[in-house]
Protein backbone atom coordinates (compact mmCIF):
# COMPACT_ATOMS: atom_id res chain seq x y z
CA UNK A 1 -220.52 -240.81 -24.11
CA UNK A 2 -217.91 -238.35 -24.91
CA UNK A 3 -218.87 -239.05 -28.88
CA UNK A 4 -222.19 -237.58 -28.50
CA UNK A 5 -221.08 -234.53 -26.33
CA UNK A 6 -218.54 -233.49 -29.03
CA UNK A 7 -221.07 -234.33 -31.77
CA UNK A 8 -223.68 -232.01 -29.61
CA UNK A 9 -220.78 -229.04 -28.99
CA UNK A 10 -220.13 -229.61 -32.98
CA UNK A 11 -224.04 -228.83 -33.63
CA UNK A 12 -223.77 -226.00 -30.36
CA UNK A 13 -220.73 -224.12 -32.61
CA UNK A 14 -223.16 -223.35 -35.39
CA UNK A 15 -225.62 -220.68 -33.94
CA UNK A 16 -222.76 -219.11 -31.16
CA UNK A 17 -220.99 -218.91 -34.28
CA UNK A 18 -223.92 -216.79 -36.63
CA UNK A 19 -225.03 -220.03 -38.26
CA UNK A 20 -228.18 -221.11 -38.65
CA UNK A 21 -229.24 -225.01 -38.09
CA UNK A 22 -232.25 -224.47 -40.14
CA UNK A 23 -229.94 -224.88 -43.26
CA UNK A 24 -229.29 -228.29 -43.04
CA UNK A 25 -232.80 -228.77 -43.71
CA UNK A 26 -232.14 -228.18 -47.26
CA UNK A 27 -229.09 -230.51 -47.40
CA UNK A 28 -230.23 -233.78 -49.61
CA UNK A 29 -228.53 -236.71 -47.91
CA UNK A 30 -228.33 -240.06 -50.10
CA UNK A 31 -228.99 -243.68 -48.41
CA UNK A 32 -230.12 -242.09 -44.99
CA UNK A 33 -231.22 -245.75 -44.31
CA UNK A 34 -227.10 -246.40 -44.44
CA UNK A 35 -226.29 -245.06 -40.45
CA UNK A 36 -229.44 -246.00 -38.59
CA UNK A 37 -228.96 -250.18 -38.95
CA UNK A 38 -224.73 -249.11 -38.13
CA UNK A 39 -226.10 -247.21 -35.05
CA UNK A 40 -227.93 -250.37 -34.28
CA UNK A 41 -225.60 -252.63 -34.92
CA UNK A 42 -222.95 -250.55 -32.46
CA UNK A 43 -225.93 -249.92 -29.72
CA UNK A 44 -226.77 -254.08 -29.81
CA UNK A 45 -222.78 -255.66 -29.61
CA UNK A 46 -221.70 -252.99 -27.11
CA UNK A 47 -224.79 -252.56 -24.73
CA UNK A 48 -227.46 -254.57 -25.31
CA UNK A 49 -226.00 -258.48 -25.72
CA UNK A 50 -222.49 -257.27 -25.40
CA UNK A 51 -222.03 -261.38 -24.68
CA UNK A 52 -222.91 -263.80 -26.62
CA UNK A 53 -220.84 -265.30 -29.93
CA UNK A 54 -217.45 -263.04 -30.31
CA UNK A 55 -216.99 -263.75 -33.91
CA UNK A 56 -220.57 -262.48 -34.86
CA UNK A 57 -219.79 -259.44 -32.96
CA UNK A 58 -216.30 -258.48 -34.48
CA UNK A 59 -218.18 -258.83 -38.05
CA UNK A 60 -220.87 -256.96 -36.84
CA UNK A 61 -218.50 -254.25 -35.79
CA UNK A 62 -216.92 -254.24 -38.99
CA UNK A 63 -220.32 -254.19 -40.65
CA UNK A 64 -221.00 -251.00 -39.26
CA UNK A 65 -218.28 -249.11 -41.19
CA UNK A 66 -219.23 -250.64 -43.97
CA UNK A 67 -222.53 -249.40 -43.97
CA UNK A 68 -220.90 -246.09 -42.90
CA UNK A 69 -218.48 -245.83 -45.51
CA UNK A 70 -221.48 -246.36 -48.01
CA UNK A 71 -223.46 -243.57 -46.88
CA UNK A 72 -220.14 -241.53 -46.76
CA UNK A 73 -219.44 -242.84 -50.68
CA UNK A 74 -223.11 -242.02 -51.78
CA UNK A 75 -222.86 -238.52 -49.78
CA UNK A 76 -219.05 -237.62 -50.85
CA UNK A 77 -219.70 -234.36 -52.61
CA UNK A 78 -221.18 -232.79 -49.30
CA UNK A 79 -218.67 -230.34 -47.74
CA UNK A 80 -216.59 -232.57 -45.14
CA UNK A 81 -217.41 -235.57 -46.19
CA UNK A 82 -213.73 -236.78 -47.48
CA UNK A 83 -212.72 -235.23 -44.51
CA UNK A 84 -215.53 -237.63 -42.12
CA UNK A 85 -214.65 -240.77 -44.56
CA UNK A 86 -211.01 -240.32 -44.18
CA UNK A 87 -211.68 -240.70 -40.07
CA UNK A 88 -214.25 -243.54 -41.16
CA UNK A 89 -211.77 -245.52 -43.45
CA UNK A 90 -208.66 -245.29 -40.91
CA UNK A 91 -211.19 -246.36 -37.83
CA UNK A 92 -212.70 -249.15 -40.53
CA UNK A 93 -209.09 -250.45 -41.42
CA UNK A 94 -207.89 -250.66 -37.75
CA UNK A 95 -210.66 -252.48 -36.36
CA UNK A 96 -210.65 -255.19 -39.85
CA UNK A 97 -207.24 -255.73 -39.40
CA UNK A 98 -207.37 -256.27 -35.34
CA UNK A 99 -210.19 -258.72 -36.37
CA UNK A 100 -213.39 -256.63 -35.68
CA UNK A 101 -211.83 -254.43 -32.41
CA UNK A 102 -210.44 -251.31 -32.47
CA UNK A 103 -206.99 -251.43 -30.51
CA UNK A 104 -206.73 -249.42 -27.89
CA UNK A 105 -203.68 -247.91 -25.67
CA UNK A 106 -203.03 -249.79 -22.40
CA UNK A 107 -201.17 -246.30 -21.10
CA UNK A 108 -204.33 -244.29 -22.90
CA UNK A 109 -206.55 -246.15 -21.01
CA UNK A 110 -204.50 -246.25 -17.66
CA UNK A 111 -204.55 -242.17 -17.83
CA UNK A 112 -208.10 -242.27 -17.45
CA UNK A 113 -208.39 -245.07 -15.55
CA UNK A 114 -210.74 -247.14 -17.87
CA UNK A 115 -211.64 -250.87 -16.44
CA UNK A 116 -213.41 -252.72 -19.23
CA UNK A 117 -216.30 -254.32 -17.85
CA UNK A 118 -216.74 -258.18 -19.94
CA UNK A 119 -218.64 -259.28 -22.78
CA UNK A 120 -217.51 -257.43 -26.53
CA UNK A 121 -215.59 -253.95 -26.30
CA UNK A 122 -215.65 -252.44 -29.78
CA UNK A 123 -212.30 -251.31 -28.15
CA UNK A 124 -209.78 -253.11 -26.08
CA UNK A 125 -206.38 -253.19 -25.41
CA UNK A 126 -204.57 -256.06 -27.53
CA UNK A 127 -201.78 -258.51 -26.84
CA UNK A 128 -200.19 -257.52 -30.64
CA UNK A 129 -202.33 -254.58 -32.50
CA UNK A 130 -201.88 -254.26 -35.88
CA UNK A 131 -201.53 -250.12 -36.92
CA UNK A 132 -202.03 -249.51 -33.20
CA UNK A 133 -201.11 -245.64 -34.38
CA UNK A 134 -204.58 -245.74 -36.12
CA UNK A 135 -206.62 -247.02 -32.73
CA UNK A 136 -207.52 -245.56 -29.65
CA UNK A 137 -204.83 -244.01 -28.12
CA UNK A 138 -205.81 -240.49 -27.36
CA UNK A 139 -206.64 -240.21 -23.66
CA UNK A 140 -209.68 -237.76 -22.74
CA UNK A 141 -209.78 -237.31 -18.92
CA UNK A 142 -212.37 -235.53 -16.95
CA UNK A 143 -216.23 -236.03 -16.35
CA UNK A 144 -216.64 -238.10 -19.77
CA UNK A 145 -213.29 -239.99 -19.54
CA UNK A 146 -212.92 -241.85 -23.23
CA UNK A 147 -210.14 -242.90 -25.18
CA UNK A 148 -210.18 -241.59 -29.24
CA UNK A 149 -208.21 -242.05 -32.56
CA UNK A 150 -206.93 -239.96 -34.87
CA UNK A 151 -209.95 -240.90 -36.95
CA UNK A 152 -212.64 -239.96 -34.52
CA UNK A 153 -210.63 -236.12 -35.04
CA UNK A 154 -211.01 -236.24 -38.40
CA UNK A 155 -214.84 -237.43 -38.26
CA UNK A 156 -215.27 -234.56 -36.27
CA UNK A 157 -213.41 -232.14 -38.21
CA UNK A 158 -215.84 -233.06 -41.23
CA UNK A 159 -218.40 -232.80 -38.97
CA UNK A 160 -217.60 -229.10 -38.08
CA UNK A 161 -216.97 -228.39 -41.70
CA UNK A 162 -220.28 -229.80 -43.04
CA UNK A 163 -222.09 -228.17 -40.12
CA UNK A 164 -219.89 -224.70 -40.73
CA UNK A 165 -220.39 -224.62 -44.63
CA UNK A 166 -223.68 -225.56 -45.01
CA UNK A 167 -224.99 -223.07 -42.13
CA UNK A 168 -223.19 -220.16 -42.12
CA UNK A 169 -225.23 -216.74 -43.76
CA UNK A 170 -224.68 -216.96 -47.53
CA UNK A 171 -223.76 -220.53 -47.78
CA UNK A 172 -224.86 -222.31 -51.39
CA UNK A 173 -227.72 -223.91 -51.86
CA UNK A 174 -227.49 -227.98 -51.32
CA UNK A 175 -224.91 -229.71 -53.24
CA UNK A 176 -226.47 -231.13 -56.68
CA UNK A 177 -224.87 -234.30 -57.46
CA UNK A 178 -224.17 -234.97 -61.58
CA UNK A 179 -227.25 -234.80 -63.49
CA UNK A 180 -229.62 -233.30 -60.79
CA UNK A 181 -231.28 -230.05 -61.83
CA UNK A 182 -231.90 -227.43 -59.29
CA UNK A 183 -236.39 -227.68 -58.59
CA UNK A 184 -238.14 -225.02 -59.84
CA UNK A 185 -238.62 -221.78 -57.11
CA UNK A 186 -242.42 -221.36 -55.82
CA UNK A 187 -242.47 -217.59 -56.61
């Protein structure tokens, strides 16, 4: 829950801050299809069966940054997005090499005293992480207690640049990728 709140105070920033939101309108975004089956994916292994077969939902779960770091790939020139797929990739690599879960903190998740209920947890606390520096071990108390990694930082950060650069008064037109040519203006 605290994912979307930041992602909504990232979006909030742009107009307190003189931007306008009606610029991303003009952004050109490449294999849009890319997130929406990752959402899914996430949404299905973590809320809607989060039991069933725990092998098909740690590839799942890996599935999803896939498909993320493929929309990230085919969107790289975008302001931020290095910055988002850098976050991506280190989330991605923890939770392939912990087998399909990211690995959380035991103390991170004691400090805001999270009880994982049963069934798949895209992150849990392990007996023996592997690059448990990359996984969730940044406590977030308060009324939208979470635990994040340094890679959900840098997805925002990305976030707030792509949002920042793209909106702000004066910003460029929308990045052309190699070979585009700018459309003719109606005028």
């Amino acid at each position: 829950m605290i994912l979307i709140a930041l992602a909504a105070l990232c979006v909030l920033s742009v107009p307190l801050t003189g931007g306008r939101l009606s610029r991303l309108a003009d952004l050109r975004l490449r294999g849009l299809w890319l997130p929406v089956p990752a959402l899914a994916l996430q949404v299905v292994i973590t809320v809607i069966a989060p039991s069933g077969d725990a092998s098909l939902h740690d590839l799942a779960h890996i599935a999803t940054y896939v498909l993320l770091g493929l929309f990230l790939w085919a969107n790289r020139r975008l302001p931020g997005a290095p910055i988002m797929a850098a976050g991506t990739l280190s989330n991605g690599l923890a939770v392939l090499l912990n087998g399909g879960v990211m690995p959380a903190a035991a103390s991170a998740q004691r400090i805001i005293g999270m009880h994982l209920g049963s069934g798949f947890q895209n992150s849990a606390h392990l007996p023996h992480p592997v690059l448990l520096w990359l996984g969730d071990i940044i406590p977030w108390p308060g009324p939208l207690p979470n635990v994040l990694s340094i890679g959900d930082l840098f997805i925002f950060a990305g976030t707030l640049v792509l949002l920042h650069r793209t909106c702000r008064a004066g910003a460029p037109g929308p990045t052309l990728s190699r070979g585009e040519q700018p459309e003719p203006s109606a005028g």
